[in-house]
N, C-alpha and C. Protein backbone atom coordinates (compact mmCIF):
# COMPACT_ATOMS: atom_id res chain seq x y z
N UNK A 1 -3.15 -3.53 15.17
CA UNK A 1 -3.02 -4.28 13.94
C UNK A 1 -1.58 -4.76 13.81
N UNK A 2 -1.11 -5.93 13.57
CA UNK A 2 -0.09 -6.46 13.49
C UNK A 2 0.55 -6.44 12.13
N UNK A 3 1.88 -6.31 11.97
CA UNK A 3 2.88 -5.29 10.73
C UNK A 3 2.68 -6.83 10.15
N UNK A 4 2.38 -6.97 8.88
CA UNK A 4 2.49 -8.50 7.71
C UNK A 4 2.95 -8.02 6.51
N UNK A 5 3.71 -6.98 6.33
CA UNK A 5 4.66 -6.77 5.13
C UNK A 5 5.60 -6.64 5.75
N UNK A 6 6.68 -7.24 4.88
CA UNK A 6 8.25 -7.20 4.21
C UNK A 6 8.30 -5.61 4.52
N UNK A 7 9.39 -5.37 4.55
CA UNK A 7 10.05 -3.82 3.94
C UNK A 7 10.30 -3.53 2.66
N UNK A 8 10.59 -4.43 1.87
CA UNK A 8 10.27 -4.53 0.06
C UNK A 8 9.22 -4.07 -0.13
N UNK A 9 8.21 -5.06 0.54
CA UNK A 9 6.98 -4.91 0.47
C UNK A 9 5.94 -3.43 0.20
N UNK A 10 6.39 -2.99 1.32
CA UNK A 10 5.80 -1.51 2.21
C UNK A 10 6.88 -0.66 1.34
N UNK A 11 7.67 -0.51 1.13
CA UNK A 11 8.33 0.10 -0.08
C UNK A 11 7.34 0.37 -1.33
N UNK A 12 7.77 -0.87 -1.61
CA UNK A 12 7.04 -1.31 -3.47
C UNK A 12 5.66 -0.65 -2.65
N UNK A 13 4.79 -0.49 -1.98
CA UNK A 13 3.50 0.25 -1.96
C UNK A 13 3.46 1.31 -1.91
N UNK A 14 4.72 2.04 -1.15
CA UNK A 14 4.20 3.72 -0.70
C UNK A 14 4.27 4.19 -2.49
N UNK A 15 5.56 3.68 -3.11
CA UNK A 15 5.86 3.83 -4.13
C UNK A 15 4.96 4.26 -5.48
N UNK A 16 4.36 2.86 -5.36
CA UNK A 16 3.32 2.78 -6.32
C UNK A 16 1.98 3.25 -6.14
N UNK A 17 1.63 3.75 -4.69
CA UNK A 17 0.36 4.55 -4.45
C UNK A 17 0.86 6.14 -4.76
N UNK A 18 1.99 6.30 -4.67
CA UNK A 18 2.38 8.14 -4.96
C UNK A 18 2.35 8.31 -6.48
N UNK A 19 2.84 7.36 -7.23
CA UNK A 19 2.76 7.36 -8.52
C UNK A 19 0.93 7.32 -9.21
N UNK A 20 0.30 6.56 -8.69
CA UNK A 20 -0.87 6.41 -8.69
C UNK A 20 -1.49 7.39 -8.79
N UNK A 21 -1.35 8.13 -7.39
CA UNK A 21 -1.98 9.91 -7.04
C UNK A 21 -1.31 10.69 -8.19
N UNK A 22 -0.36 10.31 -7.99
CA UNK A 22 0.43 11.71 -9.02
C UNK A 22 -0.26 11.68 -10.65
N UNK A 23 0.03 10.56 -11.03
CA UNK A 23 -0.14 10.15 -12.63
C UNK A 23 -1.76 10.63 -12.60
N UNK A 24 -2.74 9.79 -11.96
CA UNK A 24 -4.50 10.05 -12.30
C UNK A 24 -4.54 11.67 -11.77
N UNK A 25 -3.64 12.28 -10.80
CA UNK A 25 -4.17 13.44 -10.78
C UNK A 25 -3.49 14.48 -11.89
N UNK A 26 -2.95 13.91 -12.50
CA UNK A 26 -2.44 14.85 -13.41
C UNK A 26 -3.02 14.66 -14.64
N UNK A 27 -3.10 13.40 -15.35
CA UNK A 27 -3.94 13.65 -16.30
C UNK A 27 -5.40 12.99 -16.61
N UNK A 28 -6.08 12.58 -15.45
CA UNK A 28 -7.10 13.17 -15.52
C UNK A 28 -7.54 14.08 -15.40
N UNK A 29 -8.86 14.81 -15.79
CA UNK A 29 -9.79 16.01 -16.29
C UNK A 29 -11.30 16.14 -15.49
N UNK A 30 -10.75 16.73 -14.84
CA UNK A 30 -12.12 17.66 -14.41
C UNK A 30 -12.61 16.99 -13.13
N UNK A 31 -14.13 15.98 -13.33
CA UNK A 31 -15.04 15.63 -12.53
C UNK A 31 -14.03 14.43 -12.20
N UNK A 32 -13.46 13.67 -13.14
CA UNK A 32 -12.85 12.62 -12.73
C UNK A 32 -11.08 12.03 -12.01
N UNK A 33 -10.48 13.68 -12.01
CA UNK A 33 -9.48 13.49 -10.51
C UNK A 33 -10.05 13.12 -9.17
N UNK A 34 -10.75 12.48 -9.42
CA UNK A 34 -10.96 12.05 -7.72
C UNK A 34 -10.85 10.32 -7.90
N UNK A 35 -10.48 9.89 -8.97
CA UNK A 35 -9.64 8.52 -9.22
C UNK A 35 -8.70 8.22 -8.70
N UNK A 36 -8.00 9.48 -8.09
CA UNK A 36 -6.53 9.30 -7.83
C UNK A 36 -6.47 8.85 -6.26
N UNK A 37 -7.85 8.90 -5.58
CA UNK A 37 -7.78 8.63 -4.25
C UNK A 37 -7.38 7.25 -4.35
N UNK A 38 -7.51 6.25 -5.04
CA UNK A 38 -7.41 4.98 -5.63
C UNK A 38 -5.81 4.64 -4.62
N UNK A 39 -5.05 5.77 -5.10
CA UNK A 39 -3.70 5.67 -4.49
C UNK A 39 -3.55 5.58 -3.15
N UNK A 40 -4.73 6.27 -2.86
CA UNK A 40 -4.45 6.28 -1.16
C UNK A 40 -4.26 4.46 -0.23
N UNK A 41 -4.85 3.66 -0.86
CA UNK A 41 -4.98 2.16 -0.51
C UNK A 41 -3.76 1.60 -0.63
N UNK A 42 -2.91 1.44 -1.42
CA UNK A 42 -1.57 0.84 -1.22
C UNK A 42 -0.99 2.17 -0.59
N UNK A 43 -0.72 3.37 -0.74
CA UNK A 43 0.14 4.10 0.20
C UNK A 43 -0.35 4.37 1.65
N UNK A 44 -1.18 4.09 2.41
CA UNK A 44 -1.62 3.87 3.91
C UNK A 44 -1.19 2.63 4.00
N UNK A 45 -1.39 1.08 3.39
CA UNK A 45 -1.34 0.04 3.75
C UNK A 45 0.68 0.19 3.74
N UNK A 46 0.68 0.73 2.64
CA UNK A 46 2.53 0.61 2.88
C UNK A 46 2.76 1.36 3.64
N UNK A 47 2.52 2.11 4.55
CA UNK A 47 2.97 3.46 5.43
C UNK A 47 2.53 2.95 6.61
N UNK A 48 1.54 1.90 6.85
CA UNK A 48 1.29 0.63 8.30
C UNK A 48 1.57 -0.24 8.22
N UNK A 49 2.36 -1.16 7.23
CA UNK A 49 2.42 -2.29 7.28
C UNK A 49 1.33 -3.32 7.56
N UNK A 50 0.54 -3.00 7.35
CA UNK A 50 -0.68 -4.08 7.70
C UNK A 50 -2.18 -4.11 6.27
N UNK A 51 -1.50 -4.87 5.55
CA UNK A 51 -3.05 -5.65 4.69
C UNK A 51 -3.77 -6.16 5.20
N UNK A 52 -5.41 -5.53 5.10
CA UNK A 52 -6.35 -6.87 5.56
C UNK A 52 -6.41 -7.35 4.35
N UNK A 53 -6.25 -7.45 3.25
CA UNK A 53 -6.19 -8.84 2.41
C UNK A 53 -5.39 -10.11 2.55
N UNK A 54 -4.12 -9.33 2.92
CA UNK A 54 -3.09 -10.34 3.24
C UNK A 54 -3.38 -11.05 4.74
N UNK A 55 -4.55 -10.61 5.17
CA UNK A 55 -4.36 -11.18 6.52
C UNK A 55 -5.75 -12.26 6.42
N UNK A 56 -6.98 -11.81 5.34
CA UNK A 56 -7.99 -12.91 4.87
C UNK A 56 -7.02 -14.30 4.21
N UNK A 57 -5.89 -14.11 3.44
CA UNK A 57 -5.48 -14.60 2.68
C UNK A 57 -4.35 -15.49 3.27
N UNK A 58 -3.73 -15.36 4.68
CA UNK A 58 -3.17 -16.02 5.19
C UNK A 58 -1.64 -15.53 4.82
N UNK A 59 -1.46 -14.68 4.16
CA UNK A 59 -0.07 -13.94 3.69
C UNK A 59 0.50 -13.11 4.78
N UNK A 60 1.99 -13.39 4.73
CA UNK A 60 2.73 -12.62 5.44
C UNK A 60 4.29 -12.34 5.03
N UNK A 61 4.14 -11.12 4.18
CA UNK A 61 6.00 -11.12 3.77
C UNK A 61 6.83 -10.65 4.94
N UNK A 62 6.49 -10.41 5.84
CA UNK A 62 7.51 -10.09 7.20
C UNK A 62 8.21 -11.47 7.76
N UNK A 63 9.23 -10.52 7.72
CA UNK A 63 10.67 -11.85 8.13
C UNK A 63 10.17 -12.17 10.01
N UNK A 64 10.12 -13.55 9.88
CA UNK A 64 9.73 -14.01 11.18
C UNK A 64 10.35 -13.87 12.36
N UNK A 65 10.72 -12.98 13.09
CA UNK A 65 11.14 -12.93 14.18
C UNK A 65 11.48 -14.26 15.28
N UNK A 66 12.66 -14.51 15.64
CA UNK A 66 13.02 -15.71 16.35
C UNK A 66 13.40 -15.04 17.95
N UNK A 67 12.53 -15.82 18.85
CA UNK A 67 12.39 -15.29 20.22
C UNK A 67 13.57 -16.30 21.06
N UNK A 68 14.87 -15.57 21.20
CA UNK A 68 15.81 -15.72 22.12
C UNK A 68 15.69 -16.53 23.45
């Protein structure tokens, strides 16, 4: 799979998927902490660098590499 996030990018995700896990698993109750897996989708996609949305969508925040 080929890396199509920025490092901002993949940042701003691990970020906001740990917060995600953390926050729904903490205050949600009971049957319904298992919301928090929710987080797991931006923190894998930021931890590979690779969206398949961004890749249906034709998006790519990775700085383009120039071949010498």
């Amino acid at each position: 799979m080929p890396v199509n996030e920025g490092s901002m990018d993949r940042l701003i995700r691990v970020i906001v998927g740990l917060v995600i896990i953390v926050v729904l698993a903490v205050f949600l109750h009971g049957e319904n902490k298992w919301w928090a897996v929710v987080g797991l989708v931006p923190l894998i996609t930021g931890i590979t660098g690779f969206c398949g949305l961004y890749t249906l969508l034709g998006i790519k925040t990775c700085p383009v590499k120039k071949h010498s």
